[in-house]
Protein backbone atom coordinates (compact mmCIF):
# COMPACT_ATOMS: atom_id res chain seq x y z
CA UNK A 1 -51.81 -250.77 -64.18
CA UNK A 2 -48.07 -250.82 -64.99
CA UNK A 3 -46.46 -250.96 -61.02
CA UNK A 4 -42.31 -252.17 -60.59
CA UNK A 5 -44.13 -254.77 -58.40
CA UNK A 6 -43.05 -256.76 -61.61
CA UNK A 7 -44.89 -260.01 -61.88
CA UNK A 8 -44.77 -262.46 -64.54
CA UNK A 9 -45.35 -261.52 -67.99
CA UNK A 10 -45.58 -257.76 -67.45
CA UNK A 11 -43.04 -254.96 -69.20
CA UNK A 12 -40.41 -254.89 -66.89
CA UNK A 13 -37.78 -253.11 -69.20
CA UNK A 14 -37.93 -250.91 -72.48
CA UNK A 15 -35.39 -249.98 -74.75
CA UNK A 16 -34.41 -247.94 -77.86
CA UNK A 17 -31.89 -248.87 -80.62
CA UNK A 18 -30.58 -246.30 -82.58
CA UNK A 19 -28.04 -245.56 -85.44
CA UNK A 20 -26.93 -242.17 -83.02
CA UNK A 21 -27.13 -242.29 -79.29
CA UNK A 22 -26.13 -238.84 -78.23
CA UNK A 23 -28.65 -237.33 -80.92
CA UNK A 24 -31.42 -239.31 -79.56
CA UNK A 25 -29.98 -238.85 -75.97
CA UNK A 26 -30.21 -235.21 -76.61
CA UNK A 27 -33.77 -235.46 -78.07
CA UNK A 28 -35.15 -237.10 -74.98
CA UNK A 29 -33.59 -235.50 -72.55
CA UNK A 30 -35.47 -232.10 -73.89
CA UNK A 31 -38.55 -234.17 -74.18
CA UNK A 32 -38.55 -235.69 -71.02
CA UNK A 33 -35.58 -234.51 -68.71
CA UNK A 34 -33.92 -237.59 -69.27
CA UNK A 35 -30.03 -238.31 -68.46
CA UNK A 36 -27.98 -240.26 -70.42
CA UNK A 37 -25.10 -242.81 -68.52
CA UNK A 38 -23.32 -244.14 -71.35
CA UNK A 39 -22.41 -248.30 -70.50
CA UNK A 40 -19.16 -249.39 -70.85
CA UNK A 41 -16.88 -252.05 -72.84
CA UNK A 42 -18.12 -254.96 -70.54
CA UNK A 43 -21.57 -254.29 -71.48
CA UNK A 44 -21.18 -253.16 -75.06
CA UNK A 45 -21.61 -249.60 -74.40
CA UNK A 46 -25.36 -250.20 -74.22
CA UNK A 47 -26.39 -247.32 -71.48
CA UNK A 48 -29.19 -246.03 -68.94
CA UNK A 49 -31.66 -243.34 -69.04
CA UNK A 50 -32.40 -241.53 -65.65
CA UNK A 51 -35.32 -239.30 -64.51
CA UNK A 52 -34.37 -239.00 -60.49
CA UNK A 53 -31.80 -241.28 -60.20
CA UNK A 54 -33.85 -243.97 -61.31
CA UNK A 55 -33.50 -245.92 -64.69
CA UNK A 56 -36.24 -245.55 -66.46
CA UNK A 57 -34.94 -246.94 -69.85
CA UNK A 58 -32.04 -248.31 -71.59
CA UNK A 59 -30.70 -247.42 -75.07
CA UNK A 60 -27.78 -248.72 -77.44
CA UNK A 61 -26.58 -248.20 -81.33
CA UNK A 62 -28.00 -249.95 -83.56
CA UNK A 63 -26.52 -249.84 -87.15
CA UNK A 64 -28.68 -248.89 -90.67
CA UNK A 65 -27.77 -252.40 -91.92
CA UNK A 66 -28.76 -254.16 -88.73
CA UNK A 67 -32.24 -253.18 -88.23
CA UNK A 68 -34.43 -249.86 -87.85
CA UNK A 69 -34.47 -247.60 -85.13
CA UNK A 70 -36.92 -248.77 -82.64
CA UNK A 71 -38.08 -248.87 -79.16
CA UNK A 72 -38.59 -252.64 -77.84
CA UNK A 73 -40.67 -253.70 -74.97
CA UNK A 74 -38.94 -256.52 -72.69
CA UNK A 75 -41.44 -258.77 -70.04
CA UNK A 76 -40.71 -260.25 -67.47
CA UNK A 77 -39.98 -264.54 -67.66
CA UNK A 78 -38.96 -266.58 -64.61
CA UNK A 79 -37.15 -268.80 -67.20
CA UNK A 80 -35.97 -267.23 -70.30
CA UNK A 81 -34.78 -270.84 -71.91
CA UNK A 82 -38.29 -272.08 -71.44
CA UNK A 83 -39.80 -268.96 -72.72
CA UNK A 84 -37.51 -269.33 -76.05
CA UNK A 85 -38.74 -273.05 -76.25
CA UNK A 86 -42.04 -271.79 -75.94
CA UNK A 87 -41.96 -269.20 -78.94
CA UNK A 88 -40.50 -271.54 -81.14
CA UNK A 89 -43.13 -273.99 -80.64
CA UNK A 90 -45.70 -271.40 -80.65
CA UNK A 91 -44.62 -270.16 -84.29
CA UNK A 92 -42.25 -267.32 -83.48
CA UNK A 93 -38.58 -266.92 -83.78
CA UNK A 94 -35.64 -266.56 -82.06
CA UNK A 95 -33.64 -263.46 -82.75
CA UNK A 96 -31.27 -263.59 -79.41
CA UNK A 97 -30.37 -266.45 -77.52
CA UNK A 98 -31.04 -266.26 -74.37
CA UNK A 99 -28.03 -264.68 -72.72
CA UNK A 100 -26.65 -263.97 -69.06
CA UNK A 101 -25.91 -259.57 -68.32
CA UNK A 102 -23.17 -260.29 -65.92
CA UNK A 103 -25.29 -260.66 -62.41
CA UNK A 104 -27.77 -258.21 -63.41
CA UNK A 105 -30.26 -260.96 -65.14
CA UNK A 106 -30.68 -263.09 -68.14
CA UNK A 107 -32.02 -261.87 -71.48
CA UNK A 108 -33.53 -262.93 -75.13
CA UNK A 109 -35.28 -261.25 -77.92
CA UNK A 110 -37.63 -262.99 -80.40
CA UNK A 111 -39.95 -262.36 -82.69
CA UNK A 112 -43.61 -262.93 -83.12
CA UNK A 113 -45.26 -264.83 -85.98
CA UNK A 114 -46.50 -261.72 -87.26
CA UNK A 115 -42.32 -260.36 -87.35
CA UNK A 116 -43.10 -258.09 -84.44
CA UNK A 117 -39.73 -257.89 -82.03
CA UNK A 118 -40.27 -258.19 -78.49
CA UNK A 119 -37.76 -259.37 -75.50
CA UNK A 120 -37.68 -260.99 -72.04
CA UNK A 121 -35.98 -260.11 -68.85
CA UNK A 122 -35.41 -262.52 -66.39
CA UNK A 123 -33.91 -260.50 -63.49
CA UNK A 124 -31.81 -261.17 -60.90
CA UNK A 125 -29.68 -258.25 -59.59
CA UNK A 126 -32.03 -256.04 -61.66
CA UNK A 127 -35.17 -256.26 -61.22
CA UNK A 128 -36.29 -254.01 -64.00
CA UNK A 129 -37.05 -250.61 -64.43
CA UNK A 130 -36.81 -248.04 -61.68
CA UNK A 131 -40.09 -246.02 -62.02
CA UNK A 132 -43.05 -246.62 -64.33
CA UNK A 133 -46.67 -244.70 -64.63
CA UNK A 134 -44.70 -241.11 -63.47
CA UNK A 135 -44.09 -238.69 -65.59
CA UNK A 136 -41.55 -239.10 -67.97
CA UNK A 137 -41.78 -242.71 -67.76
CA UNK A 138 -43.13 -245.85 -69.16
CA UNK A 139 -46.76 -245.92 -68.08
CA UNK A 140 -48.36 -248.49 -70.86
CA UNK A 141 -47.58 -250.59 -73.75
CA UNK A 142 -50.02 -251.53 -77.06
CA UNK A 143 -49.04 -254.21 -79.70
CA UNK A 144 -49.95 -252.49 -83.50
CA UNK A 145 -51.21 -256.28 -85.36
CA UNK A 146 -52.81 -257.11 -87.94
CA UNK A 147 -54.46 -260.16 -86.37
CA UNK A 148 -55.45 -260.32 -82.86
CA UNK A 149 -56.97 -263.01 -81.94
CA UNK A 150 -54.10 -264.92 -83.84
CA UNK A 151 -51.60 -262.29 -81.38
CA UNK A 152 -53.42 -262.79 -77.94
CA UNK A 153 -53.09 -267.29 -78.59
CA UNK A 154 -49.78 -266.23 -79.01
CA UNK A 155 -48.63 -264.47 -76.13
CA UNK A 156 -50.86 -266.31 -73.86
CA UNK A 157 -48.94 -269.50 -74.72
CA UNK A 158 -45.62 -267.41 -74.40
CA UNK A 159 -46.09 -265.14 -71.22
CA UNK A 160 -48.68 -267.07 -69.53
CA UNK A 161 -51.52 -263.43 -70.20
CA UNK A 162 -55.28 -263.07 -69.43
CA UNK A 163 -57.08 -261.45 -72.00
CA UNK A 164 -60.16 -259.30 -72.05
CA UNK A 165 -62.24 -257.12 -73.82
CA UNK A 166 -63.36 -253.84 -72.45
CA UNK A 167 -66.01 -251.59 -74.40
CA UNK A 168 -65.63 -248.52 -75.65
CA UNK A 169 -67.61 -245.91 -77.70
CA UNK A 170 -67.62 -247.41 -80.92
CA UNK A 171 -66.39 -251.25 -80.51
CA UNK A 172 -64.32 -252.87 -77.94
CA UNK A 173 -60.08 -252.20 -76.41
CA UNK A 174 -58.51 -255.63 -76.30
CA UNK A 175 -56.87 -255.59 -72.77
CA UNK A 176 -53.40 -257.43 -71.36
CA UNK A 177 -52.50 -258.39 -67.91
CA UNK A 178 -50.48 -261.36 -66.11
CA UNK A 179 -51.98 -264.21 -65.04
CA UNK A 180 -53.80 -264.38 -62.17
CA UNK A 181 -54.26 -260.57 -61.41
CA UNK A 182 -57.20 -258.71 -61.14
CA UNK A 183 -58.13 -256.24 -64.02
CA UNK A 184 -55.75 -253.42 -62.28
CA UNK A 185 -52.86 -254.79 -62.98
CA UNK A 186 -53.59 -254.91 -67.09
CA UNK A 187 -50.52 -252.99 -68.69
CA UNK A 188 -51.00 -252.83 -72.30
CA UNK A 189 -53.64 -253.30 -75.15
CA UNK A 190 -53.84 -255.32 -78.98
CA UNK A 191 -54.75 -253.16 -81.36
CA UNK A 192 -55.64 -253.69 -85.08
CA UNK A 193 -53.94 -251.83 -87.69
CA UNK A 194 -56.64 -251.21 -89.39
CA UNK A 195 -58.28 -249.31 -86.51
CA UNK A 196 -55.73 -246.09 -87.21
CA UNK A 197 -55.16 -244.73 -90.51
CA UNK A 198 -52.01 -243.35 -89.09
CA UNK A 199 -50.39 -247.29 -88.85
CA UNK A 200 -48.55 -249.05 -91.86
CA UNK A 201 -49.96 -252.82 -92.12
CA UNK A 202 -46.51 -254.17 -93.16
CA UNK A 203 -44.77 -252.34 -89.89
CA UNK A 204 -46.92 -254.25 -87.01
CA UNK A 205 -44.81 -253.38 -83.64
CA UNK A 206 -44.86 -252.83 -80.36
CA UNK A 207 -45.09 -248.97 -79.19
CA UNK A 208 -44.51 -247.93 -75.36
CA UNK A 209 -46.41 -245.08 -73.77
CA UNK A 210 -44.83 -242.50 -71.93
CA UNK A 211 -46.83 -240.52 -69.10
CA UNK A 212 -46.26 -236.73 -69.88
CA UNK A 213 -47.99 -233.62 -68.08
CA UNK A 214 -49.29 -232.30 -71.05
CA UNK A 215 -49.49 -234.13 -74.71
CA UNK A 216 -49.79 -230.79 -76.32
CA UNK A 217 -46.85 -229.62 -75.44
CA UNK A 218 -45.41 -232.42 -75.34
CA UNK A 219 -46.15 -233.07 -79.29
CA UNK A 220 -45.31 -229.67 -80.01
CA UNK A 221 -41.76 -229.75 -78.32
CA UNK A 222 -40.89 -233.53 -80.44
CA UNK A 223 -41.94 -231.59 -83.56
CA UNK A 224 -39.63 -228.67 -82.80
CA UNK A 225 -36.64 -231.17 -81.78
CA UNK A 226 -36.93 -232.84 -85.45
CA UNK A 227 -39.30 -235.97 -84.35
CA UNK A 228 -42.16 -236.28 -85.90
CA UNK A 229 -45.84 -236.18 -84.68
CA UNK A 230 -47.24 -239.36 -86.18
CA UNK A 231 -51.00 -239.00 -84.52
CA UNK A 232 -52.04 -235.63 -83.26
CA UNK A 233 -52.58 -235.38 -79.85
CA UNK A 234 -56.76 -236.66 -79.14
CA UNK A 235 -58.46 -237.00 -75.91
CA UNK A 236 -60.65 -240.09 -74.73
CA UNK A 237 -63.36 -239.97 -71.89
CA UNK A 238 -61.56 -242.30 -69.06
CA UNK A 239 -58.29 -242.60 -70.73
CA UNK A 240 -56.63 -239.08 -71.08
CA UNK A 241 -54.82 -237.19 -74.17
CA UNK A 242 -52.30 -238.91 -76.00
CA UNK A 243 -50.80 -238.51 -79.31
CA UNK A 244 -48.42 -241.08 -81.00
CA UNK A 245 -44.58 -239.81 -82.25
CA UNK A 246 -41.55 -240.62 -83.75
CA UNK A 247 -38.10 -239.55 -82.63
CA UNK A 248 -35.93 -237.84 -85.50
CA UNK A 249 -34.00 -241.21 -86.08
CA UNK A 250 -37.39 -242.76 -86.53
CA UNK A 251 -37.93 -244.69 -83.65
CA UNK A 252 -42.10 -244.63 -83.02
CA UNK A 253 -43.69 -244.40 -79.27
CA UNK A 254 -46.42 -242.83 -77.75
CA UNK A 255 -47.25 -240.72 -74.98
CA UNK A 256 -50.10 -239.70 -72.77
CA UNK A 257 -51.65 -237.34 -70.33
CA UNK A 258 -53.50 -239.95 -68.54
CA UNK A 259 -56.77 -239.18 -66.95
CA UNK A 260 -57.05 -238.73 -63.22
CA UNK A 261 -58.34 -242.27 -61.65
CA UNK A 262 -62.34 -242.52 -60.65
CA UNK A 263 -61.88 -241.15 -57.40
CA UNK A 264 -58.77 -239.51 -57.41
């Protein structure tokens, strides 16, 4: 499970670009009771959200012309120069340099072979995100691809993951976790596009989950706040309800209503 006991390789940040921040600051907040704390000129404007006083994601403008709106998942690297020599020789490509945030930590974004954008955070003063697996926050992560296997060689060369299989009714969840951990600490899943009708084969990507108290309403409230419900909210034994949306800019994530642990 996603804990900010942030080890190697896990999601330790997550953030959305978008062509309007104070629409899509007004969207979440609704959806989740987020607060907006705009950034200033020294770091490009790019700003917090809060649930609690805690940051729980970060956000910044992205133009038309320089890209979709999109959420993007950042893991955590002890060396984000190596990791960026790494992705090259792996097959992917470097997007953003690494780059030092003041004292806060050191940052790059790259892409996958397969085009999908993902980033690193290599933290100092920052450590990452302030609260995960609450609700209203980030709670898991799955990468949309249309190869796997081809996805998991990948990352494991990159982030240093363990990868498993776990079975489900009708075939089998490909599961993510840092190295060394037990099967807890897994975090986020590879999924084939071709497993949801609702996913467009030339748009692989990475989607965050968001924990919510109920997906229903949840879905219902996006919809009504001009996002889009992309998957309508479904329920699996051992996993919870979760539906799959879009914000009205067009940014995609997920969220769920996970189900209580065995136990709990």
């Amino acid at each position: 499970m996603l804990t900010t006991d942030y080890k190697d390789g896990s999601p330790n940040w997550v953030d959305l670009a978008t062509p309007d921040v104070d629409g899509a600051a007004a969207f979440y907040e609704g959806l989740f009771g987020w607060d907006f704390h705009p950034g200033g000129e020294e770091v490009g404007g790019y700003g917090m959200f809060h649930l609690g006083g805690k940051t729980v994601a970060g956000a910044m403008t992205v133009q038309p012309e320089q890209g979709p709106s999109a959420w993007q998942v950042y893991f955590q690297t002890p060396d984000a120069n190596a990791t960026a020599a790494a992705v090259t020789g792996a097959g992917g490509t470097v997007l953003f340099e690494p780059t030092d945030v003041m004292d806060f930590g050191r940052t790059a974004v790259f892409a996958d072979p397969a085009g999908v954008g993902f980033g690193v955070w290599q933290p100092r003063r920052n450590t990452g995100l302030g609260a995960v697996r609450d609700v209203g926050t980030l709670c898991w992560t799955e990468l949309y691809t249309g190869d796997v296997a081809a996805a998991g060689a990948f990352y494991r060369t990159v982030l240093g993951w363990e990868i498993s299989e776990t079975p489900f009714e009708g075939g089998t969840y490909t599961m993510v976790k840092p190295a060394g951990t037990s099967d807890e600490a897994a975090f986020g899943g590879l999924v084939p596009m071709s497993m949801d009708p609702v996913e467009d084969a030339a748009r692989p990507y990475w989607t965050p989950y968001f924990e919510v108290a109920d997906c229903d309403v949840t879905a219902a409230k996006a919809e009504e706040s001009g996002g889009k419900v992309r998957l309508t909210p479904m329920f699996m034994e051992g996993v919870g309800r979760f539906a799959k949306l879009a914000d009205p800019f067009g940014a995609r994530f997920a969220v769920i209503a996970s189900a209580p642990a065995p136990g709990s």
